[in-house]
Protein backbone atom coordinates (compact mmCIF):
# COMPACT_ATOMS: atom_id res chain seq x y z
CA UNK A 1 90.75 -69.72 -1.22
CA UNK A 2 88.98 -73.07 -1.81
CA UNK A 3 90.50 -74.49 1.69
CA UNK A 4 88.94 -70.95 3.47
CA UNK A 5 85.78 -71.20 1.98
CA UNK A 6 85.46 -74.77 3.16
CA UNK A 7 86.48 -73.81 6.29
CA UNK A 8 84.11 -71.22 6.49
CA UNK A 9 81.58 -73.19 5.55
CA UNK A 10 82.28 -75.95 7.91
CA UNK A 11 82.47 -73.20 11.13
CA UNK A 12 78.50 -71.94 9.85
CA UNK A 13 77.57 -75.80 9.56
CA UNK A 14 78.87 -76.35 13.62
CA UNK A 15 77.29 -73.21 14.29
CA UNK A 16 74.07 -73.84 13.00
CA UNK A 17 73.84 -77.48 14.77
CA UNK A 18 74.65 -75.95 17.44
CA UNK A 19 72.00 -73.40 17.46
CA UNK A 20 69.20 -76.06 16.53
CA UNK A 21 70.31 -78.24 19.16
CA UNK A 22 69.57 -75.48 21.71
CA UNK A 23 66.63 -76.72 23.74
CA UNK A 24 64.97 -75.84 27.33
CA UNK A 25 67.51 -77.78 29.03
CA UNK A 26 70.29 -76.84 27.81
CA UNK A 27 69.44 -73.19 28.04
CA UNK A 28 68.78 -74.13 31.98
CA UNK A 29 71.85 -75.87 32.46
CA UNK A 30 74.00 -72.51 30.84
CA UNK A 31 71.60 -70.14 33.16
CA UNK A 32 72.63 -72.32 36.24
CA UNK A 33 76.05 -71.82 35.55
CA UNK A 34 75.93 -68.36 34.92
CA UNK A 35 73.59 -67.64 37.97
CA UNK A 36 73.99 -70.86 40.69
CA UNK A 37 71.11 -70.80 42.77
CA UNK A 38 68.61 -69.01 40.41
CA UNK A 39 65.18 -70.75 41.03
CA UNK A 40 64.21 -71.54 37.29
CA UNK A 41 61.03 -72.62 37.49
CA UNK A 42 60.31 -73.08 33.68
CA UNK A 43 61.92 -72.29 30.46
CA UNK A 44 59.22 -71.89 27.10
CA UNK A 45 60.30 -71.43 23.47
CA UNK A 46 58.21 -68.48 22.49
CA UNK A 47 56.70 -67.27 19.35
CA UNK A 48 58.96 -64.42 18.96
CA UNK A 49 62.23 -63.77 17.60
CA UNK A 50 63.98 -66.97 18.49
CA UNK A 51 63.98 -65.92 22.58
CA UNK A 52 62.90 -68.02 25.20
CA UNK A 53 61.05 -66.94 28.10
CA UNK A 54 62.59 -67.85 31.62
CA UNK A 55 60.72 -67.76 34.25
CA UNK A 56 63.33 -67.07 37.85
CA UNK A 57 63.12 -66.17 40.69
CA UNK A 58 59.27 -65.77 39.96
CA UNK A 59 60.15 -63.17 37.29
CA UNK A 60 60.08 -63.17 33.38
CA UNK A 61 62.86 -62.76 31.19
CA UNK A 62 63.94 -63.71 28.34
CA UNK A 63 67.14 -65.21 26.47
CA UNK A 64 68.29 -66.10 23.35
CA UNK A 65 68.64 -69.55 22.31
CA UNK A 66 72.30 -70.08 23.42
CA UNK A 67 71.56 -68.15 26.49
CA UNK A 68 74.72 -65.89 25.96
CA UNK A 69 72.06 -62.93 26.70
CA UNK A 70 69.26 -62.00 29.15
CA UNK A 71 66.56 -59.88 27.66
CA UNK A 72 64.81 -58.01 30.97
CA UNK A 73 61.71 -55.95 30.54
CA UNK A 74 57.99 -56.61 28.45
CA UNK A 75 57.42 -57.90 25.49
CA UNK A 76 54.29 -55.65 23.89
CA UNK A 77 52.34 -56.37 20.79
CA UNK A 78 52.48 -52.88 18.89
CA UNK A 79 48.40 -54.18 17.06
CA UNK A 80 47.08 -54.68 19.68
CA UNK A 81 49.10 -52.48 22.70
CA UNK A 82 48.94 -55.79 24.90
CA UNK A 83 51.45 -56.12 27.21
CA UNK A 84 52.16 -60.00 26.41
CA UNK A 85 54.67 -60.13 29.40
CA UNK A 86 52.44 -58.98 32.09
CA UNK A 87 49.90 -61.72 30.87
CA UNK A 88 52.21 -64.25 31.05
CA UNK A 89 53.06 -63.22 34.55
CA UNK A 90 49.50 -63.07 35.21
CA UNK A 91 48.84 -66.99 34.02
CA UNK A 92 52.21 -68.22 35.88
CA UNK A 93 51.67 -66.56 39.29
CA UNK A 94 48.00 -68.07 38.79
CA UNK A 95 47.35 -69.79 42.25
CA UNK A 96 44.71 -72.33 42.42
CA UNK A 97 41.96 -70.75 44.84
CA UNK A 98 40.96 -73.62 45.71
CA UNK A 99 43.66 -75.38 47.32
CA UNK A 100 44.51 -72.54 49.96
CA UNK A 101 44.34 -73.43 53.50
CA UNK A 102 40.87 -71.78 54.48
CA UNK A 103 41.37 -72.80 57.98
CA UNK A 104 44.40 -70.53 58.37
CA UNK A 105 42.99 -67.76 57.02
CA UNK A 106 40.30 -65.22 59.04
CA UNK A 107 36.95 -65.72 57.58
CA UNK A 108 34.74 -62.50 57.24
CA UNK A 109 31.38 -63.05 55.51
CA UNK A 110 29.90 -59.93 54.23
CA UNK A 111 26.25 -59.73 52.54
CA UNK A 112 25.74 -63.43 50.76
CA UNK A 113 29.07 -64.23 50.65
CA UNK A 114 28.75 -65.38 47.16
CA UNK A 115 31.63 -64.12 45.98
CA UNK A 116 35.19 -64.74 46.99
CA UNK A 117 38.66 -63.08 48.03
CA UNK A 118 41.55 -64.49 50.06
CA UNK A 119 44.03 -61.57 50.81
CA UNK A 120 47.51 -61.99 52.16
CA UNK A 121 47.50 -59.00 55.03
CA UNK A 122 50.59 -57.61 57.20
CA UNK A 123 48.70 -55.88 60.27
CA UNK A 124 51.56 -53.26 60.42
CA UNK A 125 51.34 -52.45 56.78
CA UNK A 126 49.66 -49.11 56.16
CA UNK A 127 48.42 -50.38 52.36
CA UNK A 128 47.02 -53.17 54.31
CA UNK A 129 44.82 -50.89 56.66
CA UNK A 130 44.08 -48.64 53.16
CA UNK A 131 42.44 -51.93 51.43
CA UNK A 132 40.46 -52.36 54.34
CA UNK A 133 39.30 -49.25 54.27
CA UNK A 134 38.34 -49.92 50.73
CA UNK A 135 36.81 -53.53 51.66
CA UNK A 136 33.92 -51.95 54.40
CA UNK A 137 32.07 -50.48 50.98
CA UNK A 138 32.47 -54.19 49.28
CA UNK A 139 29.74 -56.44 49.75
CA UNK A 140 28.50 -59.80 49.12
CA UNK A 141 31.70 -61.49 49.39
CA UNK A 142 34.03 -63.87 51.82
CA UNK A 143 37.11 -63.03 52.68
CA UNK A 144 39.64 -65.11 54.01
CA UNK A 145 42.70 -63.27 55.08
CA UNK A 146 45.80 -64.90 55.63
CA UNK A 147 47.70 -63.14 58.03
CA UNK A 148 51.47 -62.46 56.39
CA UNK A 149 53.59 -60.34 58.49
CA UNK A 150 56.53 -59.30 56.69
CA UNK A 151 58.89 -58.73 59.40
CA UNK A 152 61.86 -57.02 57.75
CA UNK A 153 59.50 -54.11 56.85
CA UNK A 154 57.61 -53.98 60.29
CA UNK A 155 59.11 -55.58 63.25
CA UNK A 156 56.55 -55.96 65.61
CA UNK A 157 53.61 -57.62 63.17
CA UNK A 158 54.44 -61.46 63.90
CA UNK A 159 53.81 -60.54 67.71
CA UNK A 160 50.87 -58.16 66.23
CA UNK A 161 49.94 -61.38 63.69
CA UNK A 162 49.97 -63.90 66.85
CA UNK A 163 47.62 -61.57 68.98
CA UNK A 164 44.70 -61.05 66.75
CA UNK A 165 44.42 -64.52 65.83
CA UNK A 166 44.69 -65.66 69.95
CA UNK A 167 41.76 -62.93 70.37
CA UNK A 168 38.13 -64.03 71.71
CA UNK A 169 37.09 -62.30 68.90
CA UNK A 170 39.33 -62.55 65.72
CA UNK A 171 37.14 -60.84 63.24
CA UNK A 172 36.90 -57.99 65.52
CA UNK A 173 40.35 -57.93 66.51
CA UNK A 174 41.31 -57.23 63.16
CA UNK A 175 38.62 -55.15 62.48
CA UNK A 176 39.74 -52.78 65.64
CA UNK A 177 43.47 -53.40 64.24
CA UNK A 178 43.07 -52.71 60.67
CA UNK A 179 40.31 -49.68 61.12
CA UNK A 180 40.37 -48.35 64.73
CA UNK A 181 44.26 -48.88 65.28
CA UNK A 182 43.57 -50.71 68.39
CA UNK A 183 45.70 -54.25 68.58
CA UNK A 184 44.33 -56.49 71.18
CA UNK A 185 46.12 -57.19 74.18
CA UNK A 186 47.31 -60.45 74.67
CA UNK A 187 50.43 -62.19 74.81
CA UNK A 188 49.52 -64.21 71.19
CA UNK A 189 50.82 -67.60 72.56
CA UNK A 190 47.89 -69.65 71.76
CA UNK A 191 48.00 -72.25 68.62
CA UNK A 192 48.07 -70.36 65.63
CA UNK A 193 49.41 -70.48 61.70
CA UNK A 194 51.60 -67.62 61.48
CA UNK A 195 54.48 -69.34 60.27
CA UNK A 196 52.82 -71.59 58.10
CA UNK A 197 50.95 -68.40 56.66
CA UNK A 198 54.59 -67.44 56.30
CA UNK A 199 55.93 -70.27 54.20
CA UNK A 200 52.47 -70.55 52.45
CA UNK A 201 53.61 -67.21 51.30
CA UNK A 202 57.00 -67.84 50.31
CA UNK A 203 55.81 -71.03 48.37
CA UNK A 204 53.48 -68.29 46.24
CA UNK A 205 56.27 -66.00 45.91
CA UNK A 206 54.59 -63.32 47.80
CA UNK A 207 56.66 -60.66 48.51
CA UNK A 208 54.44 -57.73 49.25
CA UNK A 209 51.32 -56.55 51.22
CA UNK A 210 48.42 -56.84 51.04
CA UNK A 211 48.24 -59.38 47.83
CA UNK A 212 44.75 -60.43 46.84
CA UNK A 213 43.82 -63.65 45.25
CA UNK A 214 40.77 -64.03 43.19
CA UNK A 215 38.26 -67.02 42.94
CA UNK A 216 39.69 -67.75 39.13
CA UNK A 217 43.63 -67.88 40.44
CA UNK A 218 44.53 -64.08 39.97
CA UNK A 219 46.71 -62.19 41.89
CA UNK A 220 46.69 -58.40 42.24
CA UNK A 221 49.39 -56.81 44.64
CA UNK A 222 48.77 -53.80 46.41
CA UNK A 223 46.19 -51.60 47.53
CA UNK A 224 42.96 -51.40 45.24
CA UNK A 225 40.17 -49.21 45.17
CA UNK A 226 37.13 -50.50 46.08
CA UNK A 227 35.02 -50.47 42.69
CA UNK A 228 38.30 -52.20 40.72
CA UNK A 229 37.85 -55.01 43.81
CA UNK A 230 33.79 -55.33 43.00
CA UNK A 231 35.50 -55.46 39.08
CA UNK A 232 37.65 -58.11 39.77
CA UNK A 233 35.15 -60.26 41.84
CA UNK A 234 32.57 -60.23 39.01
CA UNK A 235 35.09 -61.35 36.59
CA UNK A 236 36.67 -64.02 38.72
CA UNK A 237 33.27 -65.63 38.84
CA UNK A 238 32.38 -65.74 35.27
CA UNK A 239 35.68 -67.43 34.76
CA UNK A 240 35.19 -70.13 37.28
């Protein structure tokens, strides 16, 4: 009994070492075994229940501290009825305004242009033409959209993508694209940043369109209406 007891006891003692030497690292090394290839992009003790959050493949999940489980799904603070998870998300995704290439991008400057929205826009993508929609009863911002054609979802928008920016006119060739349904005719062969729009995209984890990005770093995918955009512009420049 005596011999079990210490046996026991020395099996909890290994297991417990074990557990506190868990760390980040560790947890990333396991994850890469278990999933090679994952992109694991950070790895955070949280708060919580002993779980770490794990940020791959641009997602959040969330393991335990021997990473023997995945926890998938939002983490929601029953006080308060935050969803902590989305908020997380919202801070990681974050992309510096700032540092986008502006010179890629069509500029449209509407009223004073104070305000400001870059907008990551598929010319095929029928959300895409919805937003704009939306956008011609926004004011007093600049846009700069990035044109992103996602070419598994609408074959024909590179060539699309390529001809509005080699227009005379680019603003109005998107304008007659995106509202009018009219895509200018030319053979798009002039110098233009499709592809690097492309991989700018990819680097930000975009993977849908039309994805806006506010002055203060936050994304919002999808179409939105246009009183949530004016929303959205007012707040990202309080939080500058």
């Amino acid at each position: 009994m005596l011999k079990r007891t210490l046996l026991s006891t020395t099996l909890l003692a290994t297991l417990l070492a074990c557990t506190a030497n868990a760390d980040e690292a560790g947890i990333k090394k396991t994850l890469l075994e278990k999933f090679p290839g994952a992109d694991i992009t950070s790895i955070t003790k949280t708060p919580y229940s002993g779980l770490y959050e794990v940020l791959i493949d641009g997602q959040v999940v969330y393991a335990d501290e021997n990473a023997n489980y995945l926890f998938v799904g939002s983490v929601v603070d029953v006080k308060t009825r935050q969803n902590l998870t989305n908020e997380r998300l919202e801070k990681l995704n974050a992309i510096r305004f700032d540092s986008l290439p502006f010179a890629d991008a069509i500029k449209t400057v509407k009223g004073n242009g104070k305000r400001q929205l870059a907008i990551f826009s598929d010319p095929d993508c029928p959300f895409c033409k919805r937003l704009e929609q939306e956008l011609t009863k926004v004011s007093n911002v600049t846009i700069y959209t990035f044109l992103y054609p996602i070419v598994s979802l609408h074959p024909d928008s590179a060539a699309n993508a390529k001809a509005i920016w080699c227009a005379p006119d680019r603003n109005q060739a998107w304008d007659d694209a995106m509202l009018r349904g009219v895509m200018p005719k030319n053979n798009g062969t002039c110098k233009n940043p499709v592809e690097s729009n492309i991989a700018l995209g990819n680097k930000y984890r975009v993977t849908g369109t039309p994805t806006l990005i506010f002055a203060n770093g936050q994304r919002v995918p999808g179409m939105v209406p246009a009183d949530k955009v004016n929303e959205l512009l007012d707040a990202a420049g309080k939080g500058k």
